[in-house]
Protein backbone atom coordinates (compact mmCIF):
# COMPACT_ATOMS: atom_id res chain seq x y z
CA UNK A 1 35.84 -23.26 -64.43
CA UNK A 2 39.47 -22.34 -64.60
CA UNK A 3 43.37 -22.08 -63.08
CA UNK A 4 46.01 -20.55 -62.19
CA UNK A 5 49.58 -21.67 -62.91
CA UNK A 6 52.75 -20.28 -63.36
CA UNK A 7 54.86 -20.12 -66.38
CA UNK A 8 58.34 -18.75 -66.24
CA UNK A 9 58.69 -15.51 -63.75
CA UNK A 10 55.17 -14.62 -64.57
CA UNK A 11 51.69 -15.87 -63.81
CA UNK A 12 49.03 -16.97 -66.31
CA UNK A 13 45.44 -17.52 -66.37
CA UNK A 14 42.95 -20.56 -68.28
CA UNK A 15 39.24 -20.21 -68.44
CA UNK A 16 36.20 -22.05 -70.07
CA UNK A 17 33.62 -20.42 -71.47
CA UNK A 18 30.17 -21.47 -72.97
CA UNK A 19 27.39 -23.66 -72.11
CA UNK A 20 27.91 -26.49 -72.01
CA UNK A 21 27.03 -27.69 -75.79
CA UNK A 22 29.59 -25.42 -77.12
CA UNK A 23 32.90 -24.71 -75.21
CA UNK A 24 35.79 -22.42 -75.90
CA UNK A 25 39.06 -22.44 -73.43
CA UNK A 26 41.08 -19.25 -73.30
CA UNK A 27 44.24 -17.89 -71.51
CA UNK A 28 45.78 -14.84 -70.37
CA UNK A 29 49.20 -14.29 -68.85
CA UNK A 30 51.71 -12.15 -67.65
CA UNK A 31 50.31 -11.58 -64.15
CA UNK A 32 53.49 -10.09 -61.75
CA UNK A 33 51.93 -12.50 -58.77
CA UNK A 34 49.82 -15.23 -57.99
CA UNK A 35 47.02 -12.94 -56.24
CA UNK A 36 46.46 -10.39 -60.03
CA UNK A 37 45.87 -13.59 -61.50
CA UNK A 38 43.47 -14.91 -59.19
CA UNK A 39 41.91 -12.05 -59.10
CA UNK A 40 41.40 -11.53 -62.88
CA UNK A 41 40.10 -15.00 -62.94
CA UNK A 42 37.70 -14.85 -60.25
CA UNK A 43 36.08 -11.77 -62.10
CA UNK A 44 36.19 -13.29 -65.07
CA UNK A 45 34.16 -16.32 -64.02
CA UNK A 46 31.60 -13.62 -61.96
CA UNK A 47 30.84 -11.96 -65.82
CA UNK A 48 30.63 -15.65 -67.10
CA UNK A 49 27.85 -16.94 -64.59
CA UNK A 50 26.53 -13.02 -64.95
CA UNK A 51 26.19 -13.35 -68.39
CA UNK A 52 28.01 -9.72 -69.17
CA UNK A 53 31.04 -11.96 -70.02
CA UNK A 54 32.32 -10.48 -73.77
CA UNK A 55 34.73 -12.41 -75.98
CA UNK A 56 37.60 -10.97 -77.05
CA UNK A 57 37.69 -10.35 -80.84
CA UNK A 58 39.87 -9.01 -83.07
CA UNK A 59 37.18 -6.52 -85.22
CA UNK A 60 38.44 -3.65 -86.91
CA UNK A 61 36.89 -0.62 -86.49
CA UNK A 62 36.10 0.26 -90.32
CA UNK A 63 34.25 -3.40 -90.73
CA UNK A 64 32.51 -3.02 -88.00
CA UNK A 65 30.98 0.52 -88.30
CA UNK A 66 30.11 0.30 -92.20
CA UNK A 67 28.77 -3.09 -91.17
CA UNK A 68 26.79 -0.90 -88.53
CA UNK A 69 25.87 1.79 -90.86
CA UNK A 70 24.09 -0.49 -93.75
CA UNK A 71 22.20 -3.07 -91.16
CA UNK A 72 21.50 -0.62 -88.45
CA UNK A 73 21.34 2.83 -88.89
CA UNK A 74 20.54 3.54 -92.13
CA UNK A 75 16.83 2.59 -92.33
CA UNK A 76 16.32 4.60 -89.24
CA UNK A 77 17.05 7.96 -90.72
CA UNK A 78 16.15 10.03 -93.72
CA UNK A 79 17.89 9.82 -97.23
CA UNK A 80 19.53 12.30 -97.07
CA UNK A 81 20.54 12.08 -93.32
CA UNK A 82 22.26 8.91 -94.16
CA UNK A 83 23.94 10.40 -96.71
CA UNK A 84 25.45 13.56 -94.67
CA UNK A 85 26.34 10.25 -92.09
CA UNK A 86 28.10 8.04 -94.08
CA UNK A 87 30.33 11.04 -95.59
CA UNK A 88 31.40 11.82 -92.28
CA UNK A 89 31.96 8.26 -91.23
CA UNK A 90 34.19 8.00 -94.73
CA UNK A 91 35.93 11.66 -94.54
CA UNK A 92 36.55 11.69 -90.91
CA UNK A 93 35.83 8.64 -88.40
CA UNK A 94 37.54 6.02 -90.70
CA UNK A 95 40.78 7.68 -91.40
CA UNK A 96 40.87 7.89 -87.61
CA UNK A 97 39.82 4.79 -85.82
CA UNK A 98 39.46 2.52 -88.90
CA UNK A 99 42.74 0.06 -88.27
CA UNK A 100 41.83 -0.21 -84.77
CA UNK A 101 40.06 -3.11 -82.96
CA UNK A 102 36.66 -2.26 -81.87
CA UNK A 103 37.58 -3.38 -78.19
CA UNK A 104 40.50 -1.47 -77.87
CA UNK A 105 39.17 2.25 -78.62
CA UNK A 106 39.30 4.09 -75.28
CA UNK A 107 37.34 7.29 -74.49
CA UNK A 108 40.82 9.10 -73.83
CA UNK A 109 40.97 8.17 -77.94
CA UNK A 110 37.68 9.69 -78.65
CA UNK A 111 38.43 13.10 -76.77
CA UNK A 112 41.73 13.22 -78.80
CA UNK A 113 39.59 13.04 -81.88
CA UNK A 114 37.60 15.85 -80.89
CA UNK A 115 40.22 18.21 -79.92
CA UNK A 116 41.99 17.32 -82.57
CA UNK A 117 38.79 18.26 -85.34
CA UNK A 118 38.49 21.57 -83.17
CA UNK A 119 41.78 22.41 -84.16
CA UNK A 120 41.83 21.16 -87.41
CA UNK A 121 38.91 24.14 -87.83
CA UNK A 122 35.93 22.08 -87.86
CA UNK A 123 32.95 23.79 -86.13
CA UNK A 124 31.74 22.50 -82.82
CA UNK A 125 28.38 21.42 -84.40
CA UNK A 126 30.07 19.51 -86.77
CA UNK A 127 32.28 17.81 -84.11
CA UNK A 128 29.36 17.09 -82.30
CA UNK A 129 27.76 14.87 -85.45
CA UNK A 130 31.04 12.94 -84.88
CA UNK A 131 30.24 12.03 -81.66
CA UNK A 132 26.82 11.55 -82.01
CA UNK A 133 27.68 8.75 -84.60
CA UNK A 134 30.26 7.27 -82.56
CA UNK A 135 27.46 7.08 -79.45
CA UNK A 136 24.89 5.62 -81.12
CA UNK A 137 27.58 3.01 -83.11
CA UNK A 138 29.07 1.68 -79.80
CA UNK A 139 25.83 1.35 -78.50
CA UNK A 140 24.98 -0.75 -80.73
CA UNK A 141 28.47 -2.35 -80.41
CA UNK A 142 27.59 -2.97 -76.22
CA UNK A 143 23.75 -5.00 -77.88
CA UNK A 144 25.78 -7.02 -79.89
CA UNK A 145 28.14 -7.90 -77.28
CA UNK A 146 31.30 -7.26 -78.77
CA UNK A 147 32.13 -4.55 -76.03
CA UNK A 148 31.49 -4.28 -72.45
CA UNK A 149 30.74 -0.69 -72.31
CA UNK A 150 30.34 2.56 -74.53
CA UNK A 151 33.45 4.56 -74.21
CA UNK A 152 31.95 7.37 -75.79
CA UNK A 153 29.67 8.08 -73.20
CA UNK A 154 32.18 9.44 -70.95
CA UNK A 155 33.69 11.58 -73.97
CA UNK A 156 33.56 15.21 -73.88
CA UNK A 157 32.25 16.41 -76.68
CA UNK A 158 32.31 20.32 -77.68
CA UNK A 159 30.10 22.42 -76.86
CA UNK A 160 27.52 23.97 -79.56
CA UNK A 161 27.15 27.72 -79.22
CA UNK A 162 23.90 28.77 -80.47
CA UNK A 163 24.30 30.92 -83.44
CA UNK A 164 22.55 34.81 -82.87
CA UNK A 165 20.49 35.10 -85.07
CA UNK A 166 20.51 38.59 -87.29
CA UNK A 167 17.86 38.47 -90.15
CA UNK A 168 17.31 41.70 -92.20
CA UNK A 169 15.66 44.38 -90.27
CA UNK A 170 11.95 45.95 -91.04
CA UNK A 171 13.25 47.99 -93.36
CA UNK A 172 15.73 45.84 -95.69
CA UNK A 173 12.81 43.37 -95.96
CA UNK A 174 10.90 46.40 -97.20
CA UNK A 175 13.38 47.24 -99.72
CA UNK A 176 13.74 43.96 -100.53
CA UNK A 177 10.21 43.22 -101.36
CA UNK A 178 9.92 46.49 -103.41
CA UNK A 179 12.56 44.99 -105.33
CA UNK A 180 10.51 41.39 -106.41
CA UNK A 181 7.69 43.47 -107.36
CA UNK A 182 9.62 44.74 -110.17
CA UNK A 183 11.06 41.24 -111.25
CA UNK A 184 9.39 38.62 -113.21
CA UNK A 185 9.55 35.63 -110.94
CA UNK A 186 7.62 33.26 -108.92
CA UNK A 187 6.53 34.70 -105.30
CA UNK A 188 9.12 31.34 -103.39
CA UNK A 189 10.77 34.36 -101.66
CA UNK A 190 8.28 35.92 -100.56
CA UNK A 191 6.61 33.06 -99.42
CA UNK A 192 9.15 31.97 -97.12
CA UNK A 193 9.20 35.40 -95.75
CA UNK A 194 5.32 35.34 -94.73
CA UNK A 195 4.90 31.85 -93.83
CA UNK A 196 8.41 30.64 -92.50
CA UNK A 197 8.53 27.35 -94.66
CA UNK A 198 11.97 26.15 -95.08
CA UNK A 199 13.58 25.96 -98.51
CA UNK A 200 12.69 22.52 -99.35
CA UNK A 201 9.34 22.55 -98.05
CA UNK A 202 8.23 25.76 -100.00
CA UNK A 203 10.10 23.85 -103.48
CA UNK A 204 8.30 20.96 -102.07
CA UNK A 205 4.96 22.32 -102.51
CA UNK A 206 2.00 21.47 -105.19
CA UNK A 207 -0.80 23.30 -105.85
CA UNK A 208 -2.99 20.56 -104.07
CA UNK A 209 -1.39 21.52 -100.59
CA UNK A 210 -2.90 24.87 -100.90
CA UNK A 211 -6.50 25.70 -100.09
CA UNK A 212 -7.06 29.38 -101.56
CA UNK A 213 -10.39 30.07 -99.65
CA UNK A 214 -9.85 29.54 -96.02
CA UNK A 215 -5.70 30.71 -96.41
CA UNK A 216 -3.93 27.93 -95.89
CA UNK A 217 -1.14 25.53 -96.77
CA UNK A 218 -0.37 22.11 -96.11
CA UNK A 219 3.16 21.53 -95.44
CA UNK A 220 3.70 17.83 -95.69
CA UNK A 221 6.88 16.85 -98.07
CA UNK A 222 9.89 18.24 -98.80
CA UNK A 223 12.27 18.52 -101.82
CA UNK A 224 15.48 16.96 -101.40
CA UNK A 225 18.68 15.50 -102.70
CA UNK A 226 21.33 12.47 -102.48
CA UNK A 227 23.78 11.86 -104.95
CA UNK A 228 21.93 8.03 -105.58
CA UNK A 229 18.16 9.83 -106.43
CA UNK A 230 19.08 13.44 -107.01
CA UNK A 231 16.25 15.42 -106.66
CA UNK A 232 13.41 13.95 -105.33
CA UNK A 233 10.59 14.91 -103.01
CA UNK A 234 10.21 12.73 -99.63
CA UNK A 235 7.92 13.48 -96.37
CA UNK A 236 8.84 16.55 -94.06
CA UNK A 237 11.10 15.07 -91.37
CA UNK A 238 9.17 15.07 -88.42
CA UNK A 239 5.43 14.90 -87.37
CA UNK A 240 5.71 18.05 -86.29
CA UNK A 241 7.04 19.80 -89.19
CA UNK A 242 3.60 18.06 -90.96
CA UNK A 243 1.67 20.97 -90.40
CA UNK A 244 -1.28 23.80 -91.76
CA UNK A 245 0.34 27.22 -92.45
CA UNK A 246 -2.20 30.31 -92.84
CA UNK A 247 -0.97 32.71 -95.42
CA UNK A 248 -2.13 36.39 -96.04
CA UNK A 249 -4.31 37.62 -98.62
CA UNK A 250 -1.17 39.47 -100.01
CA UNK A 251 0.99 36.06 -100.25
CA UNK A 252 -2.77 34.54 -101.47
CA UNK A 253 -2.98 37.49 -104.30
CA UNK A 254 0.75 36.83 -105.41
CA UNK A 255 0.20 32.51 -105.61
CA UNK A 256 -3.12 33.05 -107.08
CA UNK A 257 -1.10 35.32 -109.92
CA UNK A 258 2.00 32.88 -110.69
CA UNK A 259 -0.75 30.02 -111.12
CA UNK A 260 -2.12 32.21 -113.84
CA UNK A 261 1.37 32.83 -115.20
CA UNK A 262 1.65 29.22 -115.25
CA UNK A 263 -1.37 28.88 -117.23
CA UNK A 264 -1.45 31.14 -119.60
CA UNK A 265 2.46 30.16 -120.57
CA UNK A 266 1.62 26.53 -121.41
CA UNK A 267 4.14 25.33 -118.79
CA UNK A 268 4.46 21.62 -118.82
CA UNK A 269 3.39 20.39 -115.23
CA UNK A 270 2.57 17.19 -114.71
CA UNK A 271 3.52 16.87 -111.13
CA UNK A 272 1.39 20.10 -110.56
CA UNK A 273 4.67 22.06 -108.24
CA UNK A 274 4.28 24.91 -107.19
CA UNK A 275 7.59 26.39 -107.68
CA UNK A 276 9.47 24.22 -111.20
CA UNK A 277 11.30 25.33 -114.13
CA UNK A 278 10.03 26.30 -117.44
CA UNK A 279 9.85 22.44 -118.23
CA UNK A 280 7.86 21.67 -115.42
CA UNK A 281 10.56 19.87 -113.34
CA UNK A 282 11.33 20.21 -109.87
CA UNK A 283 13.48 23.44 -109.34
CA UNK A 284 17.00 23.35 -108.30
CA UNK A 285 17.84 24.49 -104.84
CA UNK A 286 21.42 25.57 -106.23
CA UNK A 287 19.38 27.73 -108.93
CA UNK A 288 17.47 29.29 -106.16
CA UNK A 289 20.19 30.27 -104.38
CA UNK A 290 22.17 32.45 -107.18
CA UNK A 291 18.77 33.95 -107.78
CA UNK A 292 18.94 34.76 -104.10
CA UNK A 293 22.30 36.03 -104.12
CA UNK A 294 21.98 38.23 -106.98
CA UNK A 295 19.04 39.35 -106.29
CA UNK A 296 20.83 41.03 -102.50
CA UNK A 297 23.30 42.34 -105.20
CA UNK A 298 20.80 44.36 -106.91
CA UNK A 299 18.78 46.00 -103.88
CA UNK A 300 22.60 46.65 -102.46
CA UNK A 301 21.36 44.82 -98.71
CA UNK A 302 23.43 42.58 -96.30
CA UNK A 303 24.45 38.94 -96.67
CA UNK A 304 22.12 36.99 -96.10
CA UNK A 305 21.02 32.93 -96.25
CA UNK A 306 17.23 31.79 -98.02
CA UNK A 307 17.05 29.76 -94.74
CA UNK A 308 17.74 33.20 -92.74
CA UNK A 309 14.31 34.80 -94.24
CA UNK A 310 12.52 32.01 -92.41
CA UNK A 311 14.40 33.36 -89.43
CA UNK A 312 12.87 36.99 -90.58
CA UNK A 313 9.47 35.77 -90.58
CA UNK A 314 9.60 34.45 -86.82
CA UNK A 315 11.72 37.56 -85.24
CA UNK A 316 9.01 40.10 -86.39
CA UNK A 317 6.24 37.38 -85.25
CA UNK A 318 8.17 37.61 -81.27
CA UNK A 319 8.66 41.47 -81.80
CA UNK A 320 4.87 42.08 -82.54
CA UNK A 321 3.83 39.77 -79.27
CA UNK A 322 2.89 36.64 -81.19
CA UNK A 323 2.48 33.56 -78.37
CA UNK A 324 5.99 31.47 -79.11
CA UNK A 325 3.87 28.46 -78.79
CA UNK A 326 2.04 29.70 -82.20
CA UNK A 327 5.83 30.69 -84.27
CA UNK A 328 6.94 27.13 -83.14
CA UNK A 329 3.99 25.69 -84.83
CA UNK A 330 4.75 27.58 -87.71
CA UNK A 331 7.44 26.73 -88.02
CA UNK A 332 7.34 23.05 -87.59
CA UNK A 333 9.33 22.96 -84.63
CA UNK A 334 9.33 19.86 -82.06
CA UNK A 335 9.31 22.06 -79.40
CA UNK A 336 8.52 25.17 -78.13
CA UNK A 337 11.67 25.43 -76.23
CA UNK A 338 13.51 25.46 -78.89
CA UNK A 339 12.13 28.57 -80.54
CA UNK A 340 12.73 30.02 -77.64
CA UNK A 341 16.53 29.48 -77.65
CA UNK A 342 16.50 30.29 -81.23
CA UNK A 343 15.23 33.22 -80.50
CA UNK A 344 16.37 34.53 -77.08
CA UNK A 345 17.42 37.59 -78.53
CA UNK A 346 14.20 39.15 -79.19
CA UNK A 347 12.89 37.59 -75.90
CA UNK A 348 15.27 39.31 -74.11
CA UNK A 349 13.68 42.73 -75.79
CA UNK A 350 10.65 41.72 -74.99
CA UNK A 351 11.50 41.09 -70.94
CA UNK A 352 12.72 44.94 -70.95
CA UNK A 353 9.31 45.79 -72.07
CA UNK A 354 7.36 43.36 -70.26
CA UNK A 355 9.21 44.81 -66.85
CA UNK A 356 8.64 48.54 -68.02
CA UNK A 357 5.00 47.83 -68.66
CA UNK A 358 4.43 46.26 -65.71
CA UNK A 359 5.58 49.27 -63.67
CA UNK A 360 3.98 51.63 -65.77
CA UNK A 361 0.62 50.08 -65.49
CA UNK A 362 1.29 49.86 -61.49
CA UNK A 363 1.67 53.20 -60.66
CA UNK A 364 -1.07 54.79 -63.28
């Protein structure tokens, strides 16, 4: 129910909404003629008896997307996940959008944003959290019916470029390894190298998770960090990444040998790690990684990340023939697609010599 009446040199608008036990009467003017306000009216009263109608409100941005972030998202995504969130949403989403109304961010605003992150030197991927966020925030927005629509699904967000990636070749993993036989420390590099594991899932591991006579290893937590729980060890992130990893006798010999180590120096550990320090507590990723570092330093080879040696492990695997679908279980992919993209590189060697054998084998 509603009308049209002029006020002044202008036309204006009056509307009920509700049903019927509770009623609210609102009003919008400054239509130029009668016909814009009859025909804002009539489309108001179509979302009314549609039930797509949304009140205007006046909620700001920053209540409504920390609001958002504690009662919706959070307990849908691991610790530390929520953590890397809600540093972005702080650092870079509220300084931007945080005075606004919710209702009155446009998508126009939202590409702005981007481009304007881009420039600011902030990577694609990184942009591309940002927007992520924002998608699944106005969603959630649209459910509660404080917006009509999602303005960010329209947005343009940049586009990721897959990082090439360039482990070590053959040979610097050779020299490498030459060098850790001559140092006195536990075998976590060399692990990662032959099995793949990801940082926190080789610190993650306990001696249970390892079965020493068939050759295999249970990868099924993780260590990780937040600023609230600081280290602390939590369930790999995905079913998939929940997963048996053979090992070789050589990576069997070297566990088999720090165990020993372990032993025989009376090390304190209670929560039976794997990989701890000399007090038996978890080991510090940050540790690891100056022991990484300096260690490149002393066999004089390229930069390179811990994470990149699991990259090591599944090149070679694709150069010697290995089926992709066996390196993505591995290495705990979701799919085998995306080991493929990963790696495209090497699959585009292997397409030269998949043509050139084919020929060869034709006409011999």
């Amino acid at each position: 129910m509603g009308s049209v009446f002029k006020r002044g040199s202008v036309y204006a608008v009056r509307y009920d909404i509700g049903d019927g036990k509770s009623r609210s009467q609102k009003y919008k003017g400054g239509f130029r003629t009668k016909k814009e306000a009859q025909e804002y009216l009539n489309k108001i009263l179509t979302e009314v008896a549609e039930g797509s109608y949304v009140r205007p409100n006046k909620v700001l941005f920053s209540e409504f997307i920390i609001d958002w972030y504690h009662n919706s998202y959070k307990r849908t995504v691991a610790e530390t996940t929520a953590e890397t969130r809600l540093f972005y949403i702080e650092k870079h989403i509220i300084p931007r959008f945080g005075t606004r109304q919710v209702q009155t961010i446009t998508t126009k605003m939202l590409d702005d944003f981007y481009n304007e992150k881009i420039s600011s030197g902030l990577s694609g991927k990184t942009v591309r959290e940002f927007h992520n966020i924002l998608r699944r925030a106005f969603t959630q927005a649209v459910k509660w019916s404080m917006i009509k629509f999602n303005p960010v699904l329209d947005a343009t967000p940049p586009v990721v470029t897959q990082k090439e990636v360039q482990p070590w070749s053959k040979e610097q993993t050779k020299k490498f390894l030459e060098l850790l036989q001559t140092q006195k420390r536990d075998p976590i590099f060399e692990l990662i190298i032959f099995t793949g594991l990801r940082k926190g899932e080789a610190l993650g591991l306990k001696w249970e998770d390892i079965d020493f006579e068939r050759g295999k290893i249970r990868v099924i937590r993780s260590l990780a960090r937040t600023k609230e729980k600081g280290l602390f060890l939590k369930d790999v992130k995905t079913q998939n990444s929940k997963r048996q990893v053979s090992i070789t006798p050589y990576i069997t010999q070297k566990l088999i040998e720090h165990r020993e180590k372990q032993r025989i120096g009376e090390q304190i550990n209670n929560l039976g790690m794997v990989f701890c320090t000399v007090e038996g507590s978890f080991k510090d990723p940050r540790n690891l990684l100056r022991e990484f570092n300096q260690l490149i330093r002393e066999a004089s080879l390229p930069k390179t990340t811990i994470h990149d040696l699991r990259h090591l492990h599944a090149t070679q695997l694709m150069i010697n023939g290995v089926n992709p679908k066996v390196v993505q279980e591995r290495l705990g992919h979701s799919r085998v697609a995306i080991t493929l993209d990963l790696y495209s590189h090497v699959n585009e060697d292997l397409q030269v010599e998949a043509a050139r054998g084919f020929e060869k084998n034709l006409f011999n």
